[in-house]
N, C-alpha and C. Protein backbone atom coordinates (compact mmCIF):
# COMPACT_ATOMS: atom_id res chain seq x y z
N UNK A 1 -5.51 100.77 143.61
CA UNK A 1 -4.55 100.58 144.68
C UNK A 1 -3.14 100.78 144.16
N UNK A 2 -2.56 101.34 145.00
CA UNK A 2 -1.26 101.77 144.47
C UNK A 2 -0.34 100.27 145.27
N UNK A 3 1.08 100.27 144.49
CA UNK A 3 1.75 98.85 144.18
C UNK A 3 3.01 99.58 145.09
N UNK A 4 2.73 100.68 145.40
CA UNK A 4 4.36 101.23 145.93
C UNK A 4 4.21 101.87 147.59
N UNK A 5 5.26 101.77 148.33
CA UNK A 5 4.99 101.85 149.86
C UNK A 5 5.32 103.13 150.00
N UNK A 6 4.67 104.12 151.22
CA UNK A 6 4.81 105.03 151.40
C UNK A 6 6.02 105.31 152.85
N UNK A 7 6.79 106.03 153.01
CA UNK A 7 8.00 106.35 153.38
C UNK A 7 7.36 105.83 154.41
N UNK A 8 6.60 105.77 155.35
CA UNK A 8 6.11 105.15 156.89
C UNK A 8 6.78 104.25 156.89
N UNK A 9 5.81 103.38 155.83
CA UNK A 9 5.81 101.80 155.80
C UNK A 9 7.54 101.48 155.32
N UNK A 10 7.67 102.20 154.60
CA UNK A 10 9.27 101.99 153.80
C UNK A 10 10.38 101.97 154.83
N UNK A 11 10.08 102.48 155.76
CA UNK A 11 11.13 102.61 156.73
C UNK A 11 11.07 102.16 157.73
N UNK A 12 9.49 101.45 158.22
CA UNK A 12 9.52 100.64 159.16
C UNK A 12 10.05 98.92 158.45
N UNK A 13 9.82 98.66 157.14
CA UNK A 13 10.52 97.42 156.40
C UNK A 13 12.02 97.55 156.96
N UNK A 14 12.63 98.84 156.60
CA UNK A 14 13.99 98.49 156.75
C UNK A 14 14.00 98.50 158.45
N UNK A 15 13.52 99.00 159.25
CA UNK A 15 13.71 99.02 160.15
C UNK A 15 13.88 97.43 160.68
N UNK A 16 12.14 97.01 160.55
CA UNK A 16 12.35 95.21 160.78
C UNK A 16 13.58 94.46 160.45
N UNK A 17 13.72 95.20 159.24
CA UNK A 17 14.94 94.21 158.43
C UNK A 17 16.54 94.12 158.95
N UNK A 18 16.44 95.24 159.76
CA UNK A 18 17.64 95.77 160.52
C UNK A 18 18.09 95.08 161.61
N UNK A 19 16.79 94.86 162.25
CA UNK A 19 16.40 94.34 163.51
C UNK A 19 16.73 92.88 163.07
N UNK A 20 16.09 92.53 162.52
CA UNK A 20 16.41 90.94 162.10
C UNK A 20 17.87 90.57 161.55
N UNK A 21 18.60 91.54 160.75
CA UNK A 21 19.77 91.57 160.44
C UNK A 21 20.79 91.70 161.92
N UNK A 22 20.39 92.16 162.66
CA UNK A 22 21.26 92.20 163.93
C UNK A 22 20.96 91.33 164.58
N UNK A 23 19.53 90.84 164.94
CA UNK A 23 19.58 89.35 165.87
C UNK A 23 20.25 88.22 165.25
N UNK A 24 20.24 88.28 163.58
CA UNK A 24 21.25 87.06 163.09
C UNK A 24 22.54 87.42 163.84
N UNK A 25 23.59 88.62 163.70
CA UNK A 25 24.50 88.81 163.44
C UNK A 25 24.60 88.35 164.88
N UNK A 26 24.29 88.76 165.97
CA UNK A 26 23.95 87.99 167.44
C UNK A 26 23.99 86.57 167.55
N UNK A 27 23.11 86.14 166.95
CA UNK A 27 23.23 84.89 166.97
C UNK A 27 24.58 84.19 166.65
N UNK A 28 24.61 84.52 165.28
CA UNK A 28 25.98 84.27 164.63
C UNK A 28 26.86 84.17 165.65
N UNK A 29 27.14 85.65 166.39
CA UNK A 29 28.25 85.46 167.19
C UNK A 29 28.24 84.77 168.59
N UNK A 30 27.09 84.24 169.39
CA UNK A 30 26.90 83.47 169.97
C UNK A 30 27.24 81.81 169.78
N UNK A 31 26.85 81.44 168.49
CA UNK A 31 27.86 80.48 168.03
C UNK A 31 28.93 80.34 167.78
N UNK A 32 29.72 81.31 167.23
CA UNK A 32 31.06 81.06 167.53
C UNK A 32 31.64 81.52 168.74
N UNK A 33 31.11 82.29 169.54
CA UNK A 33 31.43 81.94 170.84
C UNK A 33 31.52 81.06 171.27
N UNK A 34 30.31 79.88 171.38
CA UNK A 34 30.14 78.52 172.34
C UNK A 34 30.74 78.02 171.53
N UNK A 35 31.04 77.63 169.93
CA UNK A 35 32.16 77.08 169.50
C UNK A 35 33.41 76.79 169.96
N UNK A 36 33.90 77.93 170.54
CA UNK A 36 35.48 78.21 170.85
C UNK A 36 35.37 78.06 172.35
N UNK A 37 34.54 77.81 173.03
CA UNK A 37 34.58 77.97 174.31
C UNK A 37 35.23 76.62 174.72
N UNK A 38 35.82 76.59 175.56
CA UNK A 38 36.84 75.42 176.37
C UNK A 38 35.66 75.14 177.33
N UNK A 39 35.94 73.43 177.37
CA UNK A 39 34.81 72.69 178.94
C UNK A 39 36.00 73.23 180.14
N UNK A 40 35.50 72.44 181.04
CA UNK A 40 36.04 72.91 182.49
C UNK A 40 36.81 71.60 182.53
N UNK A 41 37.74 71.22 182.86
CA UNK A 41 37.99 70.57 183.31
C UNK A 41 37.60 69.37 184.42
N UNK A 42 37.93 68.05 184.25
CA UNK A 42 36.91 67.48 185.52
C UNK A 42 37.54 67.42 186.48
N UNK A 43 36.90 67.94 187.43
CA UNK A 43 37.71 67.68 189.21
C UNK A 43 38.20 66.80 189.55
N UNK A 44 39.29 66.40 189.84
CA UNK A 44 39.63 65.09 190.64
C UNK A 44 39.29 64.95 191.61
N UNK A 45 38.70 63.66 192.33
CA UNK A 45 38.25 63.45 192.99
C UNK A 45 39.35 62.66 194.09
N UNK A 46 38.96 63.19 195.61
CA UNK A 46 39.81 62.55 196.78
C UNK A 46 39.85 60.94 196.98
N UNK A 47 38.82 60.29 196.71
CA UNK A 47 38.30 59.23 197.42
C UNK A 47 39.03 57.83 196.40
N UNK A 48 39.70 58.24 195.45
CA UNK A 48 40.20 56.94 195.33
C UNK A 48 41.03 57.29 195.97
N UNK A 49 42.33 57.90 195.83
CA UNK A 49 43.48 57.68 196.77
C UNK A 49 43.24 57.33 198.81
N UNK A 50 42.10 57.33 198.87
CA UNK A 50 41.75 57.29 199.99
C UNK A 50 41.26 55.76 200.46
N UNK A 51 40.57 55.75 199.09
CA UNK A 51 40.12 54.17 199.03
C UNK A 51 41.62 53.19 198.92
N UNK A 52 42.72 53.75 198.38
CA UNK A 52 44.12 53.16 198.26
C UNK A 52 44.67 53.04 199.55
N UNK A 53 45.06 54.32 199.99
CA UNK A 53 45.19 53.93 201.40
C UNK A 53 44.80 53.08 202.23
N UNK A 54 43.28 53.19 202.62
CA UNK A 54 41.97 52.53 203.53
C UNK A 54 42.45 50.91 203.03
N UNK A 55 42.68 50.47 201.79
CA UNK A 55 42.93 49.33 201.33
C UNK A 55 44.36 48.74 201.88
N UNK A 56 45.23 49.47 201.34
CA UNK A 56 46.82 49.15 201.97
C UNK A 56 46.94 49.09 203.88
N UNK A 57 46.12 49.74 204.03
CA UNK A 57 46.20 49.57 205.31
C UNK A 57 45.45 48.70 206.28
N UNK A 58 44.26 48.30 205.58
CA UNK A 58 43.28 47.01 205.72
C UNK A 58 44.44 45.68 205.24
N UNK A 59 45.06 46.00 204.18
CA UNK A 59 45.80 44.85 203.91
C UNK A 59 46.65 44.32 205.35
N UNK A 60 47.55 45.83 205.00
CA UNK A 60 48.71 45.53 206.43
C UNK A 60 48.08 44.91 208.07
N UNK A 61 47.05 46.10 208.04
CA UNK A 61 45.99 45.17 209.40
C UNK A 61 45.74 43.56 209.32
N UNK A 62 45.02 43.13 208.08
CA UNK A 62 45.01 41.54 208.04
C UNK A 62 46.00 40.69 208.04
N UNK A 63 47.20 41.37 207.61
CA UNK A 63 48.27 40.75 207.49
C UNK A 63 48.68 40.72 208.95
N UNK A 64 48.82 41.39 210.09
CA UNK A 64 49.09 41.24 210.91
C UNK A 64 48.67 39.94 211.85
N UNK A 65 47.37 40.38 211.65
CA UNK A 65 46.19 39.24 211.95
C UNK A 65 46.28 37.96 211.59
N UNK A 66 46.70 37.73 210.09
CA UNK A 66 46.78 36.62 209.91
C UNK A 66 47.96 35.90 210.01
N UNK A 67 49.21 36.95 210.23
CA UNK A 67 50.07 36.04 210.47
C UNK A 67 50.21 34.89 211.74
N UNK A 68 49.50 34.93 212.62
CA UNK A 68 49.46 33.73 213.59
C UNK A 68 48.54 32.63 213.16
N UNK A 69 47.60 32.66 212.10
CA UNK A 69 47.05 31.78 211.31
C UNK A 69 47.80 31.24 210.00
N UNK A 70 49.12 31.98 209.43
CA UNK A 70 48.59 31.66 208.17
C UNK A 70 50.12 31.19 208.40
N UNK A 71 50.42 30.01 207.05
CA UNK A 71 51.60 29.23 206.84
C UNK A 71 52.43 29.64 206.11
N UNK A 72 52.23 30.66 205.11
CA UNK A 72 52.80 31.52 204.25
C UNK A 72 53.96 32.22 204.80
N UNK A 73 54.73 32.09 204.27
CA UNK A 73 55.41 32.78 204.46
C UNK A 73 55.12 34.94 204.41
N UNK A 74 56.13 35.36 205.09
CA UNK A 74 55.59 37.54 204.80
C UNK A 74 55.59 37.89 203.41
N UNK A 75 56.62 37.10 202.92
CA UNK A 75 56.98 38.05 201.50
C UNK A 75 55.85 37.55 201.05
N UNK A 76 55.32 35.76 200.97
CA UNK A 76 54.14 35.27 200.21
C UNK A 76 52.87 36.20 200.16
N UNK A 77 52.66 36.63 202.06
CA UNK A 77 51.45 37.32 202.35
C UNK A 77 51.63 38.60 201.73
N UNK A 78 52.65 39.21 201.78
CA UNK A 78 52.62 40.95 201.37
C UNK A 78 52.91 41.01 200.10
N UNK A 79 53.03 39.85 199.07
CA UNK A 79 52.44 40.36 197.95
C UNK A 79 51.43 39.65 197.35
N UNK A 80 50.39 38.87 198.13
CA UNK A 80 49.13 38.67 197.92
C UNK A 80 48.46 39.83 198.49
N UNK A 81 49.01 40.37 199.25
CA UNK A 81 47.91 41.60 199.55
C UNK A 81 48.13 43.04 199.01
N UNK A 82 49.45 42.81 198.27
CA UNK A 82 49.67 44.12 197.32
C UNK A 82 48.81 43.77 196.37
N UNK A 83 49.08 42.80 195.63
CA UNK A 83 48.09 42.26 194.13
C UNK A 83 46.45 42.98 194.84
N UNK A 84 46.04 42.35 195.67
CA UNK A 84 45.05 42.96 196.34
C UNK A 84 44.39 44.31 196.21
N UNK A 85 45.17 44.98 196.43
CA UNK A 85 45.38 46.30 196.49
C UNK A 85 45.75 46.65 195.11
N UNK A 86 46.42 46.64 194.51
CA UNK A 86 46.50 46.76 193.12
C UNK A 86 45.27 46.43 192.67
N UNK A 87 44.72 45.56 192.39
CA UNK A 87 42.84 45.18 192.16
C UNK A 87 42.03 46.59 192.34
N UNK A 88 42.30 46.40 193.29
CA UNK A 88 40.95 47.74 194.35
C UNK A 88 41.87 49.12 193.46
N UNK A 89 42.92 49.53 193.74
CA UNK A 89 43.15 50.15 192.65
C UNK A 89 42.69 50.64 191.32
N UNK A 90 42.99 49.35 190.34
CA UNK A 90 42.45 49.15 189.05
C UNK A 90 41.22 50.00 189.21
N UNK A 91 39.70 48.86 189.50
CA UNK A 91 38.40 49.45 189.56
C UNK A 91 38.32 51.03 189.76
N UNK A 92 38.83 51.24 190.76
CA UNK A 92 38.41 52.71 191.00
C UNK A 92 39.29 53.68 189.75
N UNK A 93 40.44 53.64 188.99
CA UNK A 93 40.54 54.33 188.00
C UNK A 93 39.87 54.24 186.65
N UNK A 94 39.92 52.69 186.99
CA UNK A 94 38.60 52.70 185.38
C UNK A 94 37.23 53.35 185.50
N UNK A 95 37.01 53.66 187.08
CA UNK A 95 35.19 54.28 187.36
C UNK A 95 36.02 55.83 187.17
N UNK A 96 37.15 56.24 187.26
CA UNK A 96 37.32 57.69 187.36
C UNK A 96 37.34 58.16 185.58
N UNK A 97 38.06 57.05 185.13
CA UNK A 97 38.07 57.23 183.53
C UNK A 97 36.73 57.38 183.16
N UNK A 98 35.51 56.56 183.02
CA UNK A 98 34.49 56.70 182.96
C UNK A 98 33.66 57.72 183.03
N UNK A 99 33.76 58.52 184.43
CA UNK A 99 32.73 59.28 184.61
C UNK A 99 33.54 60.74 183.78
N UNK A 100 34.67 60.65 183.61
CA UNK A 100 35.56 61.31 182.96
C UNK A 100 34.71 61.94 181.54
N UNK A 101 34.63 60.57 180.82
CA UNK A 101 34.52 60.11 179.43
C UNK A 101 32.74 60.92 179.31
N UNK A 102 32.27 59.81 180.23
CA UNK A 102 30.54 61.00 180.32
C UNK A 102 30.62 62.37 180.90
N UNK A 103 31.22 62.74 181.01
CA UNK A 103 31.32 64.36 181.88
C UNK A 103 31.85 65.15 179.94
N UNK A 104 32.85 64.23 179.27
CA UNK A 104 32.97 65.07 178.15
C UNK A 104 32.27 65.01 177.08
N UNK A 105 31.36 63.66 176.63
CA UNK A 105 30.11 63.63 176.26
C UNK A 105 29.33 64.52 176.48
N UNK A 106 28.85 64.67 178.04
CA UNK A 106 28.09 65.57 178.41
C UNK A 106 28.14 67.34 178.02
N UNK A 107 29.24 67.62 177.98
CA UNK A 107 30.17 69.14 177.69
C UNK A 107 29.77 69.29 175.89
N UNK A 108 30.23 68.30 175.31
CA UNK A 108 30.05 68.20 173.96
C UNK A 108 28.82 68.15 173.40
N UNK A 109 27.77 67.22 174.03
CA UNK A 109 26.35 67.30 173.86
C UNK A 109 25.82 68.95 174.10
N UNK A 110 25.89 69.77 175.63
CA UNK A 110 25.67 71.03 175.74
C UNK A 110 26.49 71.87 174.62
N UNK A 111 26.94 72.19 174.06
CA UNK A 111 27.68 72.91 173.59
C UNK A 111 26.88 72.80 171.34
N UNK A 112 26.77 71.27 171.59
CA UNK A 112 26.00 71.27 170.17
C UNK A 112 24.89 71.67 170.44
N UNK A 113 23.94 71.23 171.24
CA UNK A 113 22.64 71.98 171.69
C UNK A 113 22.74 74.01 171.09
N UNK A 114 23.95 74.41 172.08
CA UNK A 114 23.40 75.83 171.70
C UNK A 114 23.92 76.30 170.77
N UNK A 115 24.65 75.46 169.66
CA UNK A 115 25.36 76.09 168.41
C UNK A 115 23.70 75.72 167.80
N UNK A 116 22.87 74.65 167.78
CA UNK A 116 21.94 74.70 167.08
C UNK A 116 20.40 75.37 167.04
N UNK A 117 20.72 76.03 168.58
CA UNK A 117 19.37 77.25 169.22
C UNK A 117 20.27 78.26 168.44
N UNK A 118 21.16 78.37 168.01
CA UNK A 118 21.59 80.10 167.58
C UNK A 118 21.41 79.78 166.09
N UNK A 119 21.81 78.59 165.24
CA UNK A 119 21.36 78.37 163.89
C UNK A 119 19.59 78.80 163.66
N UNK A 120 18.79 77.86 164.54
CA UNK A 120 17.41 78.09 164.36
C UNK A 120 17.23 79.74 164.69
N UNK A 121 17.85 80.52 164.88
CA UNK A 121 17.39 82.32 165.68
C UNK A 121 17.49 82.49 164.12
N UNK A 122 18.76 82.00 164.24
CA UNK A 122 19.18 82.68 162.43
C UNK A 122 18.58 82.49 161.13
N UNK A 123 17.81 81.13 161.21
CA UNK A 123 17.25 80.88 160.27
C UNK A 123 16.21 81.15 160.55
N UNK A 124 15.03 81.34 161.66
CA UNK A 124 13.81 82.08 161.83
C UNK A 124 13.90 83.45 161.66
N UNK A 125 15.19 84.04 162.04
CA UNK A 125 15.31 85.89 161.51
C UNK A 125 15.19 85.77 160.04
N UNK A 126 16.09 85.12 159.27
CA UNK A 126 16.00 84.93 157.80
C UNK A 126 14.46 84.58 156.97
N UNK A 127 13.19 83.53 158.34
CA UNK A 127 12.47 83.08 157.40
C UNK A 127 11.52 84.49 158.00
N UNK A 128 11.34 85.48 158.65
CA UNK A 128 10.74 86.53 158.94
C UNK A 128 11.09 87.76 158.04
N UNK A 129 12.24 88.16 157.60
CA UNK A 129 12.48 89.01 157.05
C UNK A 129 12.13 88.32 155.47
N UNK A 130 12.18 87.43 154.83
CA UNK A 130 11.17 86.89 153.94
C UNK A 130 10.15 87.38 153.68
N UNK A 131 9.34 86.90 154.66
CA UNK A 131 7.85 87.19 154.58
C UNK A 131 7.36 88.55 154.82
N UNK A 132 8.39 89.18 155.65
CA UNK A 132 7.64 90.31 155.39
C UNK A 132 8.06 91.16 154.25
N UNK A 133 8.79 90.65 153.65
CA UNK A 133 9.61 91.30 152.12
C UNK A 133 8.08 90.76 150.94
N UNK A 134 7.70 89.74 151.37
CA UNK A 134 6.98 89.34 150.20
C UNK A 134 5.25 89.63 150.57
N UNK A 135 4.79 90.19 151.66
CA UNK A 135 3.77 90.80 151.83
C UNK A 135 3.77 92.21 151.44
N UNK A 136 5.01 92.97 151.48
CA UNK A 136 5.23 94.26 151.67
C UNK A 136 4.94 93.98 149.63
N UNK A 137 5.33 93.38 148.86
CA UNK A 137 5.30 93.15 147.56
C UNK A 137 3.58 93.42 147.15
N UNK A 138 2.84 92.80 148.06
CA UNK A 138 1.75 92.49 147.77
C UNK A 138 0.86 93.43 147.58
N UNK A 139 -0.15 93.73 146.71
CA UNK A 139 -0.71 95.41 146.86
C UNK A 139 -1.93 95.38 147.61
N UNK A 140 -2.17 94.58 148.04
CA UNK A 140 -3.62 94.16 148.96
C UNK A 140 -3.42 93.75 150.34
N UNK A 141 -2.01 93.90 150.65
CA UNK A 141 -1.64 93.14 151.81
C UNK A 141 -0.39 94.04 152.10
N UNK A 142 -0.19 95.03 151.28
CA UNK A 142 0.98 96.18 151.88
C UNK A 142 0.62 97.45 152.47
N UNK A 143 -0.31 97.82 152.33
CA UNK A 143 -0.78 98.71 153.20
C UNK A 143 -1.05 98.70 154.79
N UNK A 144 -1.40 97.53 154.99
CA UNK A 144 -1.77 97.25 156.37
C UNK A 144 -0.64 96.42 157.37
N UNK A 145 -0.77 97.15 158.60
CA UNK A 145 0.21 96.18 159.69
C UNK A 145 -0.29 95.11 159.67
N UNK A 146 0.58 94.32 159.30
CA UNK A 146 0.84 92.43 159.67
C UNK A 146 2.00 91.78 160.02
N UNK A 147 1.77 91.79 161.38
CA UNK A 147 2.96 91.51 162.21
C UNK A 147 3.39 90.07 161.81
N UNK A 148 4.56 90.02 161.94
CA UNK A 148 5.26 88.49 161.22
C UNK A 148 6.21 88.12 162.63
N UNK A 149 5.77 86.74 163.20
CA UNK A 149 7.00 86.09 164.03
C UNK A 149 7.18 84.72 163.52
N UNK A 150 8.22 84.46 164.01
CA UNK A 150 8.33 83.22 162.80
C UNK A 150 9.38 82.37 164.23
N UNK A 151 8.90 81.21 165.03
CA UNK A 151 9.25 80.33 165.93
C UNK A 151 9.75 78.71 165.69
N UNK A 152 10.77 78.16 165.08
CA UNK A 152 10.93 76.82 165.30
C UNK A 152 11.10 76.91 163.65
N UNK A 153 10.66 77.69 162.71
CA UNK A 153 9.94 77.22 161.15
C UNK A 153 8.41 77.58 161.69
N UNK A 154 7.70 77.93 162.17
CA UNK A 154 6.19 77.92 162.16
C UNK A 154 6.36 79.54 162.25
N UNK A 155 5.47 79.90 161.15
CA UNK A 155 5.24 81.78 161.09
C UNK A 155 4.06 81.83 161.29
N UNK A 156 3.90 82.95 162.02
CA UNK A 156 3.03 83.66 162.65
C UNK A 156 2.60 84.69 162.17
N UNK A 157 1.09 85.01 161.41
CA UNK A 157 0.44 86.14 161.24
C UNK A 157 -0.62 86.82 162.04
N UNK A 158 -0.09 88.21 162.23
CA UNK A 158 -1.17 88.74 163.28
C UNK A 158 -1.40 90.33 162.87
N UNK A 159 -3.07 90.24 162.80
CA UNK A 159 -2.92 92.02 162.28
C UNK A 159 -4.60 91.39 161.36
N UNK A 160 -4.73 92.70 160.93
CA UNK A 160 -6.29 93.00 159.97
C UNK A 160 -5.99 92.80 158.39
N UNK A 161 -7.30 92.04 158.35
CA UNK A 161 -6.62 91.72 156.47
C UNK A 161 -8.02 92.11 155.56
N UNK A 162 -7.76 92.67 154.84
CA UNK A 162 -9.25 93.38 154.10
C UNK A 162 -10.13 92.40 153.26
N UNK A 163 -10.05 91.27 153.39
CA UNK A 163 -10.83 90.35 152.51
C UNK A 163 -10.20 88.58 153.11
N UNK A 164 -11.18 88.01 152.94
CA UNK A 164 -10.50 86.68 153.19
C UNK A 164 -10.00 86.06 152.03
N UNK A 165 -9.84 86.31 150.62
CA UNK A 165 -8.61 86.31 149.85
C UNK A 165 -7.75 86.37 149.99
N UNK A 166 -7.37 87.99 150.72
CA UNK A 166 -6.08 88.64 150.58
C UNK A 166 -5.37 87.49 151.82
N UNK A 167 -6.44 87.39 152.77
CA UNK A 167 -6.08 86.69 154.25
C UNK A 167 -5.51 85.04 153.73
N UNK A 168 -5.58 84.26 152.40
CA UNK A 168 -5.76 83.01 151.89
C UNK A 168 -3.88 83.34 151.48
N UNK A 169 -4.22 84.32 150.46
CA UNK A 169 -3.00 84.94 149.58
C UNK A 169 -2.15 85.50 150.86
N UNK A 170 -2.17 85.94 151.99
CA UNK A 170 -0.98 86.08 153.19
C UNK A 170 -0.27 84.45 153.39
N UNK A 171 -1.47 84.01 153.32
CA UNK A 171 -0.71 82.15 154.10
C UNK A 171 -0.06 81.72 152.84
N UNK A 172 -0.25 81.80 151.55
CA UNK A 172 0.28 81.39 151.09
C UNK A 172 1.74 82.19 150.31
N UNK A 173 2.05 83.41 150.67
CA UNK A 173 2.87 84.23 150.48
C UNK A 173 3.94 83.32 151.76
N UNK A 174 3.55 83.76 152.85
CA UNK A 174 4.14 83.14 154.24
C UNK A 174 4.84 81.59 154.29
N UNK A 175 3.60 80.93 153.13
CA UNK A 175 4.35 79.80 153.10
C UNK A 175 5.45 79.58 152.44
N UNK A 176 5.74 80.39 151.44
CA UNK A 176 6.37 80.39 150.31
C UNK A 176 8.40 80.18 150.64
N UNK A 177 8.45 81.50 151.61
CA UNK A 177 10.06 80.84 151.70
C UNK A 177 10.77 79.49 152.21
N UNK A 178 11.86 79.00 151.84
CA UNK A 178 12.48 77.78 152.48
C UNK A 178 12.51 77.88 154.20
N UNK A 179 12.24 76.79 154.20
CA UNK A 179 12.25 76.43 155.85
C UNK A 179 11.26 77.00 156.75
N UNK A 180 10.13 77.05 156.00
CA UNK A 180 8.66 77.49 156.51
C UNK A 180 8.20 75.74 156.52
N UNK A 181 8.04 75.62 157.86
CA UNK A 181 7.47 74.18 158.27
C UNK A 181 5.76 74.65 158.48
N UNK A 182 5.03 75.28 158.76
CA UNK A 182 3.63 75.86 158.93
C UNK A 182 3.71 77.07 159.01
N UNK A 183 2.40 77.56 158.27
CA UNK A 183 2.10 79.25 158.94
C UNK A 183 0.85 78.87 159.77
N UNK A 184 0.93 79.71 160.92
CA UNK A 184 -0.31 79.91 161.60
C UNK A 184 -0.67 81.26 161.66
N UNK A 185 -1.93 81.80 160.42
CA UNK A 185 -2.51 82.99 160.20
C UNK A 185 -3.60 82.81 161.22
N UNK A 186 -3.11 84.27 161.67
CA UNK A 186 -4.52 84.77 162.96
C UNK A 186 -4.71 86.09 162.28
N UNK A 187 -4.46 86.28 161.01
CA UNK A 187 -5.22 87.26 160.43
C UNK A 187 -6.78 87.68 160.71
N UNK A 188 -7.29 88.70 160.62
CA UNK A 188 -8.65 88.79 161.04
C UNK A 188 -8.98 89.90 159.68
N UNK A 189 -10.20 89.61 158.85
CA UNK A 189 -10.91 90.05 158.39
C UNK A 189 -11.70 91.61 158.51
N UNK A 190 -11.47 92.07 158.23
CA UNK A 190 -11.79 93.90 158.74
C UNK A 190 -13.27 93.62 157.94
N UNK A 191 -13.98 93.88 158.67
CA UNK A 191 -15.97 94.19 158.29
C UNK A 191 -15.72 95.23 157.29
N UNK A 192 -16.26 95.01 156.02
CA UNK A 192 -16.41 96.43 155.30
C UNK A 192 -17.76 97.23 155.52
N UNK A 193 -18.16 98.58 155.66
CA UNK A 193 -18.66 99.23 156.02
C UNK A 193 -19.71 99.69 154.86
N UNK A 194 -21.04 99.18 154.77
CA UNK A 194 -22.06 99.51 153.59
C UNK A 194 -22.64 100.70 153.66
């Protein structure tokens, strides 16, 4: 068996390797895209100032009302019912701060999410072009198509393997680079012919 690849095979390696070299470089730049990307801003919302109003004017209404009940003097009543209103106030900016605060949580959470789907592309292009660098090495296992996908850290072998050795010696070639969490060989055994 010869140890050296023939221009087919030689150029479909670089080809893969090309391919995988550009989905990193993709990736790559997809992360620093969503890196640099600005959140949206959060909408302001109508309904407190509305709730301010609705309040000041509920005040002034009771106040009207109560002035034939109440002993207080106006100035007493109209600034117990400003304080009032100031209250109802308060609450509703601390709920606007809030949902504020989780809306940029939320922005910041999405945004680490897909810087770390474009790391994993990059590091599954990296753990594919590996393996198929170190099968293509192999002289029992370079001759033949063996397709390599490589998902999460788990690589994938698929294709005909001339011995269940060589098929033992793929998984453990496959296993071999960093950040190979499992191989799952679906290698298949080619019948030799008596």
């Amino acid at each position: 068996m010869s140890t050296t690849l023939n221009d087919t095979e030689a150029a479909a390696l670089r080809r893969d390797a090309a391919r995988a070299e550009a989905e990193a470089a993709r990736a790559r730049a997809d992360a620093e895209a969503l890196r640099h990307q600005r959140v949206a801003p959060v909408r302001r919302r109508r309904w407190p100032g509305l709730l301010a109003a609705a309040l000041v004017g509920a005040a002034v209404g009771a106040l009207l009302v109560s002035n034939h009940y109440d002993s207080r003097t106006l100035g007493q009543r109209l600034d117990a019912t400003l304080s009032a209103a100031a209250d109802g106030l308060r609450g509703g900016t601390a709920e606007i701060r809030q949902d504020a605060r989780e809306g940029a949580v939320a922005a910041q959470g999405a945004a680490e999410n897909a810087t770390g789907r474009a790391a994993d592309a990059v590091a599954d292009a990296r753990i594919t072009t590996a393996v198929k660098a170190a099968l293509a090495t192999d002289p029992g296992l370079s001759a033949l198509r063996i397709d390599v996908d490589t998902d999460a850290g788990v690589v994938r072998l698929q294709g005909p393997a001339p011995d269940e050795v060589a098929r033992e010696r793929a998984t453990a070639l496959a296993g071999a680079p960093e950040g190979v969490l499992r191989v799952d060989n679906r290698l298949v055994v080619q019948a030799t012919a008596r």
